[in-house]
N, C-alpha and C. Protein backbone atom coordinates (compact mmCIF):
# COMPACT_ATOMS: atom_id res chain seq x y z
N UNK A 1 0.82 -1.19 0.00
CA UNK A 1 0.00 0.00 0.00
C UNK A 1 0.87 1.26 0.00
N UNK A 2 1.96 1.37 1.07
CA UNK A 2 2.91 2.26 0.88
C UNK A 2 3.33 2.89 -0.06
N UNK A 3 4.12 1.14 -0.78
CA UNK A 3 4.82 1.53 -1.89
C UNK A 3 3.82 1.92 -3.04
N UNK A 4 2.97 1.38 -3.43
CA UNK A 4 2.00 2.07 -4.45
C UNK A 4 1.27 3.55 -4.26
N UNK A 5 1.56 4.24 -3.07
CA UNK A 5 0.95 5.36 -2.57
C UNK A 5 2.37 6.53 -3.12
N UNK A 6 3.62 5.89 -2.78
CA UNK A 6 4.48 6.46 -3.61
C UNK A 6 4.60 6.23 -4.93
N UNK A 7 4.81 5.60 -5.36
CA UNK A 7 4.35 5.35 -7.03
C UNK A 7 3.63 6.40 -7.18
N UNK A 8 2.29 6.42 -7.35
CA UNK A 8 1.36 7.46 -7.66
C UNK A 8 1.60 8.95 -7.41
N UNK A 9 2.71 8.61 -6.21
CA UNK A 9 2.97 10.67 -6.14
C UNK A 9 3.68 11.15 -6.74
N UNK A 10 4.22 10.08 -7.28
CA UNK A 10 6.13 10.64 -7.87
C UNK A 10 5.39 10.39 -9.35
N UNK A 11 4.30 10.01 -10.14
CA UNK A 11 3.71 9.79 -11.26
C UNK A 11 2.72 11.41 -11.22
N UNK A 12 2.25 11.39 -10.14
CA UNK A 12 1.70 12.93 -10.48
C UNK A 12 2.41 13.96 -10.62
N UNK A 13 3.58 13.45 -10.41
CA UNK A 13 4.37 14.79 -10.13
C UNK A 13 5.25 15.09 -11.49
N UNK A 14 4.95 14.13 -12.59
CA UNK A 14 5.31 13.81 -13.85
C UNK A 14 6.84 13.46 -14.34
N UNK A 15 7.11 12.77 -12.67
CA UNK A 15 8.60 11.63 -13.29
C UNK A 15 8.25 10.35 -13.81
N UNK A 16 9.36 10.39 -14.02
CA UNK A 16 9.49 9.18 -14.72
C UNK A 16 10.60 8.03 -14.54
N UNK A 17 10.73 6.81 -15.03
CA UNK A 17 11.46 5.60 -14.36
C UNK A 17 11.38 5.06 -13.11
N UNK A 18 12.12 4.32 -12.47
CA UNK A 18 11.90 3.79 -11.49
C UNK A 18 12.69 4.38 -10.17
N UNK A 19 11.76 4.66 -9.86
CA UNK A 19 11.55 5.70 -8.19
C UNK A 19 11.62 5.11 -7.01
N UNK A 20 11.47 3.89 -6.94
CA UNK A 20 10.84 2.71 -5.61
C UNK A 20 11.70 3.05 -4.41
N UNK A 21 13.30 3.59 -4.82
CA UNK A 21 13.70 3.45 -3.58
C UNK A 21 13.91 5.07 -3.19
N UNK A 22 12.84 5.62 -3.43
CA UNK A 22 13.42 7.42 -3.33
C UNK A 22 12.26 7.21 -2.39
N UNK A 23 12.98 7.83 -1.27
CA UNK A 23 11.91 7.87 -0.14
C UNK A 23 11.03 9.34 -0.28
N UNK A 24 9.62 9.17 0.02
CA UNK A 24 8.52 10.35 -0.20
C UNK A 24 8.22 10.49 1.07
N UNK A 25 7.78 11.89 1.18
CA UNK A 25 7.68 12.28 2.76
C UNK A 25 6.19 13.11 2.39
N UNK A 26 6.36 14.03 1.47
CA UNK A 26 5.26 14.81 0.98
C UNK A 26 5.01 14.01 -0.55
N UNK A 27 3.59 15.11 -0.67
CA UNK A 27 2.85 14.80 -1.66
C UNK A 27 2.49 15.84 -2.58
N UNK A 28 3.45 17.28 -2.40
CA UNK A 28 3.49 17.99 -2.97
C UNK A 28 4.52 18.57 -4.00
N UNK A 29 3.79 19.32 -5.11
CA UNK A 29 4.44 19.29 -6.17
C UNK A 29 4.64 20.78 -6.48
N UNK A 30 5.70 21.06 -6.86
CA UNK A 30 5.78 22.36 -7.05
C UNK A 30 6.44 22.75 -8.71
N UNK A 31 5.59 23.30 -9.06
CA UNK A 31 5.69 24.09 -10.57
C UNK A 31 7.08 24.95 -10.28
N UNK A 32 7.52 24.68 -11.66
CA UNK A 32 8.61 25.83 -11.69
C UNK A 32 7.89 27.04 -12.28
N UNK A 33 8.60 28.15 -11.67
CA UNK A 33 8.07 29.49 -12.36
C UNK A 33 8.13 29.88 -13.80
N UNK A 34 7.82 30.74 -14.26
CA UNK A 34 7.37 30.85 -15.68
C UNK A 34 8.25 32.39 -16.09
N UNK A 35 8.61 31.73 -17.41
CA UNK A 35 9.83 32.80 -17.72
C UNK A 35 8.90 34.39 -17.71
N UNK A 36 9.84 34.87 -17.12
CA UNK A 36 9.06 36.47 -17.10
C UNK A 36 9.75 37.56 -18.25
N UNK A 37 10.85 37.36 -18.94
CA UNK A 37 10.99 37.80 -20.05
C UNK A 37 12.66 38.97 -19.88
N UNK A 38 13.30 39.61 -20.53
CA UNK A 38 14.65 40.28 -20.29
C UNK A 38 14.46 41.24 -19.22
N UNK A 39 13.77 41.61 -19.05
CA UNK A 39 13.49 42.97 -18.00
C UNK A 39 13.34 42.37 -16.83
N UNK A 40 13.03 41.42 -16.59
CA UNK A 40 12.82 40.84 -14.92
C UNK A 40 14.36 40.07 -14.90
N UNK A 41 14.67 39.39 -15.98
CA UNK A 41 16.29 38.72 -15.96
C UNK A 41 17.41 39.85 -15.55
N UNK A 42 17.15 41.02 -16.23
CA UNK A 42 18.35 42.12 -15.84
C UNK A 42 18.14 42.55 -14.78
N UNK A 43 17.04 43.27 -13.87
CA UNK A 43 16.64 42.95 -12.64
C UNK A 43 17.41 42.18 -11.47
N UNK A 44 16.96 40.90 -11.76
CA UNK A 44 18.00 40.05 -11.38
C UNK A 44 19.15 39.86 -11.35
N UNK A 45 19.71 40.05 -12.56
CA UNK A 45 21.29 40.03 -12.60
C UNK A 45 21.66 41.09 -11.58
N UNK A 46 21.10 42.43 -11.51
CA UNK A 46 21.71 43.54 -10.70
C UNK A 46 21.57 43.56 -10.01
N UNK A 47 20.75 43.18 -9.19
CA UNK A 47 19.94 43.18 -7.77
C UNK A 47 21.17 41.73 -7.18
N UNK A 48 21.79 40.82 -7.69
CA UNK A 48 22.37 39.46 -7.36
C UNK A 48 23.74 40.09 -7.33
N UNK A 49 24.05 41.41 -8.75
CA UNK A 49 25.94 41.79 -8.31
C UNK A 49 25.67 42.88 -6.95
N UNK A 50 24.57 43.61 -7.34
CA UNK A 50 24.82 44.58 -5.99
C UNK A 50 24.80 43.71 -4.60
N UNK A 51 23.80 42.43 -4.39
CA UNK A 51 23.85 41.84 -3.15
C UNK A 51 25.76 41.37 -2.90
N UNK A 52 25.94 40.74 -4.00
CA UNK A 52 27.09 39.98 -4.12
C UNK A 52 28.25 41.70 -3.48
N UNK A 53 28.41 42.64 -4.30
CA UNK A 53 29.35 43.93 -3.84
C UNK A 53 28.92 44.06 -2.05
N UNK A 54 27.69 44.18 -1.85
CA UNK A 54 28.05 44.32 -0.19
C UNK A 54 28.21 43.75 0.59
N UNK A 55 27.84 42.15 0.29
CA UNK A 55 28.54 41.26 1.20
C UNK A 55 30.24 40.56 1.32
N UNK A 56 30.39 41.23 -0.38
CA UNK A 56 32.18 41.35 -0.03
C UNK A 56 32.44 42.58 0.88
N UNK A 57 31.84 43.62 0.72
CA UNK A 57 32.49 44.88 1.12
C UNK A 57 31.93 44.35 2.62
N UNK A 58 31.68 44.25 3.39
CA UNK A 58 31.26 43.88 4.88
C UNK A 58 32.25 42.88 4.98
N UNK A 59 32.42 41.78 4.58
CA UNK A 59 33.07 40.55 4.76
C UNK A 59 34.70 40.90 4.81
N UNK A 60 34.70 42.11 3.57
CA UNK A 60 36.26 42.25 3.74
C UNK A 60 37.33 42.81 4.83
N UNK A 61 36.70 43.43 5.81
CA UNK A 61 37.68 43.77 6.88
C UNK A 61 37.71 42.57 7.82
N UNK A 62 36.83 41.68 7.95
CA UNK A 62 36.67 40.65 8.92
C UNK A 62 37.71 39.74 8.39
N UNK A 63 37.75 39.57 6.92
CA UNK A 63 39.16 38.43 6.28
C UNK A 63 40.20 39.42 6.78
N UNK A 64 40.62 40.75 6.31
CA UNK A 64 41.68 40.77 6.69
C UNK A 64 42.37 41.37 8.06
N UNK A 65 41.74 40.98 9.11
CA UNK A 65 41.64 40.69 10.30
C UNK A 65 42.11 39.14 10.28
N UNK A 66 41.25 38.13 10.04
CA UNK A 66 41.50 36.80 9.71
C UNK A 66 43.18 36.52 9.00
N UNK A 67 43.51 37.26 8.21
CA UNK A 67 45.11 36.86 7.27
C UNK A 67 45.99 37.76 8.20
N UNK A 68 45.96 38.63 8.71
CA UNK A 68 46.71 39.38 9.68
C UNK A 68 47.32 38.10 10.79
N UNK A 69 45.80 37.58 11.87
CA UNK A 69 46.27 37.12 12.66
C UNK A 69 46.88 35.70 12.25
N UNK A 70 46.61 34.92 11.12
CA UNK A 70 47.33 34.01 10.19
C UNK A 70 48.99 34.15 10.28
N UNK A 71 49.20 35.22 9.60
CA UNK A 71 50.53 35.66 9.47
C UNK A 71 51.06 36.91 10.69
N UNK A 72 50.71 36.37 11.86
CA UNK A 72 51.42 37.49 12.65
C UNK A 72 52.85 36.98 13.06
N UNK A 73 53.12 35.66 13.02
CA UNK A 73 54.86 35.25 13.41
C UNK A 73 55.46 35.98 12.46
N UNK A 74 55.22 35.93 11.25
CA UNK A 74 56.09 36.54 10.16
C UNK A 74 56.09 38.05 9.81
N UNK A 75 54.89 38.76 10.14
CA UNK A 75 55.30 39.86 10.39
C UNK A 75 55.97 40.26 11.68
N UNK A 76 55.91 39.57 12.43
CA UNK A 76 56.71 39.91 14.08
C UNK A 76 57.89 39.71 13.62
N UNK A 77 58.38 38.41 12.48
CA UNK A 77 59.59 38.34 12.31
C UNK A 77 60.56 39.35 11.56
N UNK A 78 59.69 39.63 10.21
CA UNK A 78 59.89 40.56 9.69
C UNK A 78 60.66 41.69 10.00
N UNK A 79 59.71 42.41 11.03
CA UNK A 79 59.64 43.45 11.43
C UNK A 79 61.24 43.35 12.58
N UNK A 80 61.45 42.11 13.39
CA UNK A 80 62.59 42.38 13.92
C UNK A 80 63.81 42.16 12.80
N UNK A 81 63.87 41.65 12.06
CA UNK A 81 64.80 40.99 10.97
C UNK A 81 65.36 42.74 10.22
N UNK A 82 64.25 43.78 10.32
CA UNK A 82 64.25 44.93 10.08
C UNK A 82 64.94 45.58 10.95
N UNK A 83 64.50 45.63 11.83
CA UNK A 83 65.60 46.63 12.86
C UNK A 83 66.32 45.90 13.18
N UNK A 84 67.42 44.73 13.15
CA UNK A 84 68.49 44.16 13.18
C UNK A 84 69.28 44.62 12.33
N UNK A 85 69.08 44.93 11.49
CA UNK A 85 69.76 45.04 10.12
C UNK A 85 70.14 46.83 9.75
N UNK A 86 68.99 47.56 10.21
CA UNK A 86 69.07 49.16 9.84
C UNK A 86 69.43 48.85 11.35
């Protein structure tokens, strides 16, 4: 009964081949959205680089905070290797 209760969902849902061992939890099906045409695509594209520009620009002082304390032996070394020398 199970297994034929899955059968039938994964058939409404308009797959195809053999499914038997794909476990089903729901019975719902979800449509993909429907092309909305160049003006909603460019939209998108800009709205995805501007998200993408401020979460580098936020993110970037926290990395280089992060590569600082990475490399602090070698700038400690550095820095004495410097005044040894001058």
């Amino acid at each position: 009964m199970i297994l034929e209760q899955k059968h039938s969902i994964v058939r409404a849902c308009g797959a195809t081949g053999d499914l038997s061992m794909v476990p089903s939890t729901s019975s719902v099906c979800i449509q993909a959205p429907a092309e909305q045409g160049l003006t909603s695509f460019v939209i998108d594209f800009l709205m995805d680089g501007v998200s993408a520009d401020v979460s580098k620009t936020v993110a970037a002082p926290i990395e280089r905070v992060k590569i600082l304390i990475q490399n602090q032996d070698e700038i400690l070394a550095l820095a004495l290797e410097h005044d040894l020398v001058h």
